[in-house]
Protein backbone atom coordinates (compact mmCIF):
# COMPACT_ATOMS: atom_id res chain seq x y z
CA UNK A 1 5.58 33.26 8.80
CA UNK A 2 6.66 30.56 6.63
CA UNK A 3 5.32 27.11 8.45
CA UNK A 4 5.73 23.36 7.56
CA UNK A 5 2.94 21.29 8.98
CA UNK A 6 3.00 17.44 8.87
CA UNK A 7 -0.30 16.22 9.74
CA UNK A 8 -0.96 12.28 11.04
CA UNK A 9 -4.02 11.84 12.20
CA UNK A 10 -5.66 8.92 13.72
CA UNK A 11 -6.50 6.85 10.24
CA UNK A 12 -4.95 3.96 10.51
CA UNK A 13 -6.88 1.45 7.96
CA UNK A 14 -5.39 0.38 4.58
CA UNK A 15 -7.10 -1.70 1.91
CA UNK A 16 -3.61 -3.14 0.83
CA UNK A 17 -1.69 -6.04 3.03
CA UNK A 18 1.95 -5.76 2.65
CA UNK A 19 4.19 -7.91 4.64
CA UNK A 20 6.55 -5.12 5.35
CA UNK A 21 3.82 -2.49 7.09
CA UNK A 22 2.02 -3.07 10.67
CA UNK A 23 -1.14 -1.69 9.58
CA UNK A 24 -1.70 -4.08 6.49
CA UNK A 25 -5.65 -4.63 5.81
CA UNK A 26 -6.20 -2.89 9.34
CA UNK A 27 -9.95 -1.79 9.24
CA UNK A 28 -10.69 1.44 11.20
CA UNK A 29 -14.63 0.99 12.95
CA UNK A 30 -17.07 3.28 11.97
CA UNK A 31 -16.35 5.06 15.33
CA UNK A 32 -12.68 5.39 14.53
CA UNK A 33 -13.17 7.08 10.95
CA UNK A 34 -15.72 9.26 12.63
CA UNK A 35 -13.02 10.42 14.76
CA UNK A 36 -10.70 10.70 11.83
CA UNK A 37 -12.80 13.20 9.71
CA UNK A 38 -13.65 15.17 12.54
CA UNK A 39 -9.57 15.72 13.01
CA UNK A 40 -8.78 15.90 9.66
CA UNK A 41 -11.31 18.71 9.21
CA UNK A 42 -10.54 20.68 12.26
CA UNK A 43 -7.45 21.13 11.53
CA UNK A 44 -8.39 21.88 7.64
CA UNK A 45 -10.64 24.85 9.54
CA UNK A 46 -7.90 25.98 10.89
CA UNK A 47 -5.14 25.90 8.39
CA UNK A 48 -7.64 27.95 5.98
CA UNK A 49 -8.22 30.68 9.22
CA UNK A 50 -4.20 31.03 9.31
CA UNK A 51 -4.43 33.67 6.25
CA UNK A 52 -1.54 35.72 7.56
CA UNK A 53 1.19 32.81 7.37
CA UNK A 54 2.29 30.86 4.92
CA UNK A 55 1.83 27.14 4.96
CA UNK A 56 2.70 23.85 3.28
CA UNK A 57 0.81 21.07 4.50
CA UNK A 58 2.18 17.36 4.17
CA UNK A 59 -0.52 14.40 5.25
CA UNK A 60 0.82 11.06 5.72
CA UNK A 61 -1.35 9.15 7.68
CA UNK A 62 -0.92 5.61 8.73
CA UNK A 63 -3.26 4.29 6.81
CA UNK A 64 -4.52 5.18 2.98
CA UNK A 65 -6.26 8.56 3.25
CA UNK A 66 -7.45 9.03 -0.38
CA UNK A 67 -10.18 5.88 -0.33
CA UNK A 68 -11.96 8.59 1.96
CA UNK A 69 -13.62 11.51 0.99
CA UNK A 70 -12.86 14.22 3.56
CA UNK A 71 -9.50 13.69 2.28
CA UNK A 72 -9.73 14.22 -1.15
CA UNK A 73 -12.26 17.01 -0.14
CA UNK A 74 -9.65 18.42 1.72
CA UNK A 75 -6.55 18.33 -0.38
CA UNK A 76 -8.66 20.26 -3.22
CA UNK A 77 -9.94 23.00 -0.91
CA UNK A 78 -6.78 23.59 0.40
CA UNK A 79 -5.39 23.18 -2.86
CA UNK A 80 -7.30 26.74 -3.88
CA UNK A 81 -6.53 28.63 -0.78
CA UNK A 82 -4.04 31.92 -1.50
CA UNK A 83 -1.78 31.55 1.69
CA UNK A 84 -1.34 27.32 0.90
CA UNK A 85 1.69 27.04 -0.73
CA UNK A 86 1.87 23.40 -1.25
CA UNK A 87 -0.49 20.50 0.05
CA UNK A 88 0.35 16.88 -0.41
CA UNK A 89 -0.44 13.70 0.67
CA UNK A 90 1.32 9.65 0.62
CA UNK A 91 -0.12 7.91 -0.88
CA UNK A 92 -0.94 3.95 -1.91
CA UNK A 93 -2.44 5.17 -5.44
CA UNK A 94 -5.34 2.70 -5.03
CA UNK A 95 -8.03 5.76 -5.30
CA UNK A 96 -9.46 6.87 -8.47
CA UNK A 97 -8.31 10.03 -9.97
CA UNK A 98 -10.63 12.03 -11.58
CA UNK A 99 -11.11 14.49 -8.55
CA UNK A 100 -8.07 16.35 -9.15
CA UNK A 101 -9.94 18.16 -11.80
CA UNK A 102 -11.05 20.10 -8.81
CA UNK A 103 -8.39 20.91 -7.65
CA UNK A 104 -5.24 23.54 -8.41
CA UNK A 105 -2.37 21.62 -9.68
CA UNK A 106 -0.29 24.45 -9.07
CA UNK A 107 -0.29 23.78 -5.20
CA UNK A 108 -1.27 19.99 -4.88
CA UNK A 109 1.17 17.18 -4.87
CA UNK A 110 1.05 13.38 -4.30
CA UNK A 111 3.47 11.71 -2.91
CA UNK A 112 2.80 7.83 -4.45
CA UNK A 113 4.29 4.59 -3.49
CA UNK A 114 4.51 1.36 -5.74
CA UNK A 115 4.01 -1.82 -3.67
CA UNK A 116 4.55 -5.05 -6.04
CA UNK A 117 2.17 -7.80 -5.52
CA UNK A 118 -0.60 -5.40 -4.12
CA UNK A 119 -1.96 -3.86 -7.66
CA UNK A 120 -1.24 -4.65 -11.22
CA UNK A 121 1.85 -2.66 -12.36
CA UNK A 122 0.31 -1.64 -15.88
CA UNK A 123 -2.80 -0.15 -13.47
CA UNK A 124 -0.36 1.95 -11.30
CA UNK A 125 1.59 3.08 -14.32
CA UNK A 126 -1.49 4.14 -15.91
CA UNK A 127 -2.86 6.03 -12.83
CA UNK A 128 0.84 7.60 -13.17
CA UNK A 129 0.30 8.79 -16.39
CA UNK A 130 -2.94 10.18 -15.78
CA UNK A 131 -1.30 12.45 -12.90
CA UNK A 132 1.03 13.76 -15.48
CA UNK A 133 -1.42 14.71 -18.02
CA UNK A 134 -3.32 16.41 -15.33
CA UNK A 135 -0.39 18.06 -14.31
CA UNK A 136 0.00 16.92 -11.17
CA UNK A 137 2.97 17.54 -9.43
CA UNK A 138 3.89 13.58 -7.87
CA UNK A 139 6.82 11.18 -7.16
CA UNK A 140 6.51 7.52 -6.48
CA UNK A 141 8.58 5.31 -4.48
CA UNK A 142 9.60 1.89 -3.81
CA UNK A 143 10.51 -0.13 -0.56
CA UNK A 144 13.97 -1.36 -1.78
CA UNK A 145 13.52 -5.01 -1.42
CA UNK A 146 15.28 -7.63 -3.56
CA UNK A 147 12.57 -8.94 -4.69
CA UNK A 148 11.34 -5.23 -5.78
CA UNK A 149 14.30 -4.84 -8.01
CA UNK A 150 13.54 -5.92 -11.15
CA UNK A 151 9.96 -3.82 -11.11
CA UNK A 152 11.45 -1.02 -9.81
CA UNK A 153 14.20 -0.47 -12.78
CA UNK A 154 11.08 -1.18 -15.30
CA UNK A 155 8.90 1.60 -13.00
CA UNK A 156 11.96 3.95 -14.00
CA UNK A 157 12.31 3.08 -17.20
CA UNK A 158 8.32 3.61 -17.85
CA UNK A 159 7.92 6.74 -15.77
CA UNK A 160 8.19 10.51 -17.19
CA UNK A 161 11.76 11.48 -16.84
CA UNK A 162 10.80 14.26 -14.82
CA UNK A 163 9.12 11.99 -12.06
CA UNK A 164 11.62 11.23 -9.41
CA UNK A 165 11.36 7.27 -8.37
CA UNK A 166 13.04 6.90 -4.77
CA UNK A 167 14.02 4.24 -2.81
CA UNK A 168 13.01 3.64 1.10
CA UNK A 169 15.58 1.46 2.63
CA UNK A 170 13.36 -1.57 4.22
CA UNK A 171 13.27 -1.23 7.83
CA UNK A 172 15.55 -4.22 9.28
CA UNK A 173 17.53 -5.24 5.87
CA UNK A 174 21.03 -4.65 5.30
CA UNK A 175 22.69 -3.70 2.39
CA UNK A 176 25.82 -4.25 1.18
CA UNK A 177 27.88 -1.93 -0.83
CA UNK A 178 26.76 -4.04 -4.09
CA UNK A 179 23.07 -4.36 -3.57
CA UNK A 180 22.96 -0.64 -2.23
CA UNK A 181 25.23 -0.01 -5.72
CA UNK A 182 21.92 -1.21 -7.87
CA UNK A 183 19.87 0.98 -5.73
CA UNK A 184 21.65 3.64 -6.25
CA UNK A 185 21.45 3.68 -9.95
CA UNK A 186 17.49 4.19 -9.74
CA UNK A 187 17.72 6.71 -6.80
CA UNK A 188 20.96 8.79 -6.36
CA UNK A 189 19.92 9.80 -2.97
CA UNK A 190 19.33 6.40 -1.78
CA UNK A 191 22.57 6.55 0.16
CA UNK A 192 20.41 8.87 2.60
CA UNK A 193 18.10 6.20 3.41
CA UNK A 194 20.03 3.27 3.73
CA UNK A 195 22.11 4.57 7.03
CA UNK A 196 20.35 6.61 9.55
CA UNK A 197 21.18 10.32 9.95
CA UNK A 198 23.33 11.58 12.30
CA UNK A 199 21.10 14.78 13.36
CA UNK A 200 22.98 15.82 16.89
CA UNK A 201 23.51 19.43 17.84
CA UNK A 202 22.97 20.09 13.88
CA UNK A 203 20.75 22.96 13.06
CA UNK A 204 17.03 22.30 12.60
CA UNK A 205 14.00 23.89 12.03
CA UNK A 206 11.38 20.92 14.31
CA UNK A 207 9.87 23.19 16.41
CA UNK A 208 10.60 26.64 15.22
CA UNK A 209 9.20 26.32 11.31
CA UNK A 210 8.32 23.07 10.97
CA UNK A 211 5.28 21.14 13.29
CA UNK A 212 4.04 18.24 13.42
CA UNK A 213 0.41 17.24 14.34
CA UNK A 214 -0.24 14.24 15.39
């Protein structure tokens, strides 16, 4: 069986403070990350038992989950295993980046975001283009703020061509049919995020082929 498995685990700590996210510089206690890589790998023990399914895994945790090691650990030995067909991760890009020699960029992909005002933007674009000389299989995204704008058409302009930059509508703004215009021209599919779906009595596959663990 083919299964999609979106995985959120308890992490909620991040070393960056945007204004935008509830869990901005939010430090988990020692107790807490315990807790967190004792999840994280039970479930990792039991993806790698399910050998007669296939599965893609997709980690987005609350918090940054590459500053810690049982996640990196994790993406690369899932990374290797026969029956994984893709494993990914979001990700703040704040981590360094040389343990993806270890693992198979074949199955692995990152799934970055670019937050202005929390890094450098020539450090992020370099960590970028280290992905794509590793081959690494990424996209990065933006929180479609005004104040993003002018850093996000220079993040498009600098990026590989084959590197899809999307756009996240910002929870609580409105756009109007101008400003979501300029959005569009970075991210064609933008239109997607900036009105919520309409998802009653349409078919779906939550539940049947697609789990989430949280």
């Amino acid at each position: 069986m083919d299964l999609t498995l979106l995985y959120r685990g308890p992490l909620a700590s991040c070393d960056y403070d945007c204004p935008y996210c509830p869990f901005a510089k939010r430090r988990d206690s020692r107790e807490q990350l315990r807790a967190d890589r004792a999840s994280l790998e039970r479930f990792a023990d039991w993806a790698a038992g399910q050998r007669g399914d296939r599965l893609s895994v997709l980690f987005t945790p609350w918090g940054e989950g590459l500053v810690r090691s049982w996640y990196r650990r994790t993406l690369v030995e899932l990374s290797r295993l026969p029956h994984i067909r893709r494993v990914a991760i979001q990700t703040n890009l704040s981590c360094r980046t040389d343990w993806l020699a270890d693992a198979d960029p074949d199955t692995l992909a990152l799934w970055c975001t670019y937050h202005p005002g929390q890094t450098p933007y020539d450090r992020f674009l370099a960590k970028c283009r280290d992905l794509a000389d590793r081959s690494i299989r990424f996209s990065v995204g933006v929180v479609g703020l005004p104040e993003h704008l002018p850093e996000a058409r220079r993040l498009r302009a600098d990026l590989p061509a084959h590197v899809y930059l999307w756009i996240n509508a910002a929870e609580g703004h409105v756009y109007d049919d101008a400003e979501a215009g300029r959005w569009t021209a970075i991210d064609p599919l933008f239109p997607y995020s900036r009105h919520p779906h309409t998802s009653a009595g349409l078919p779906c596959r939550t539940g049947e082929s697609v789990v989430s663990v949280d």
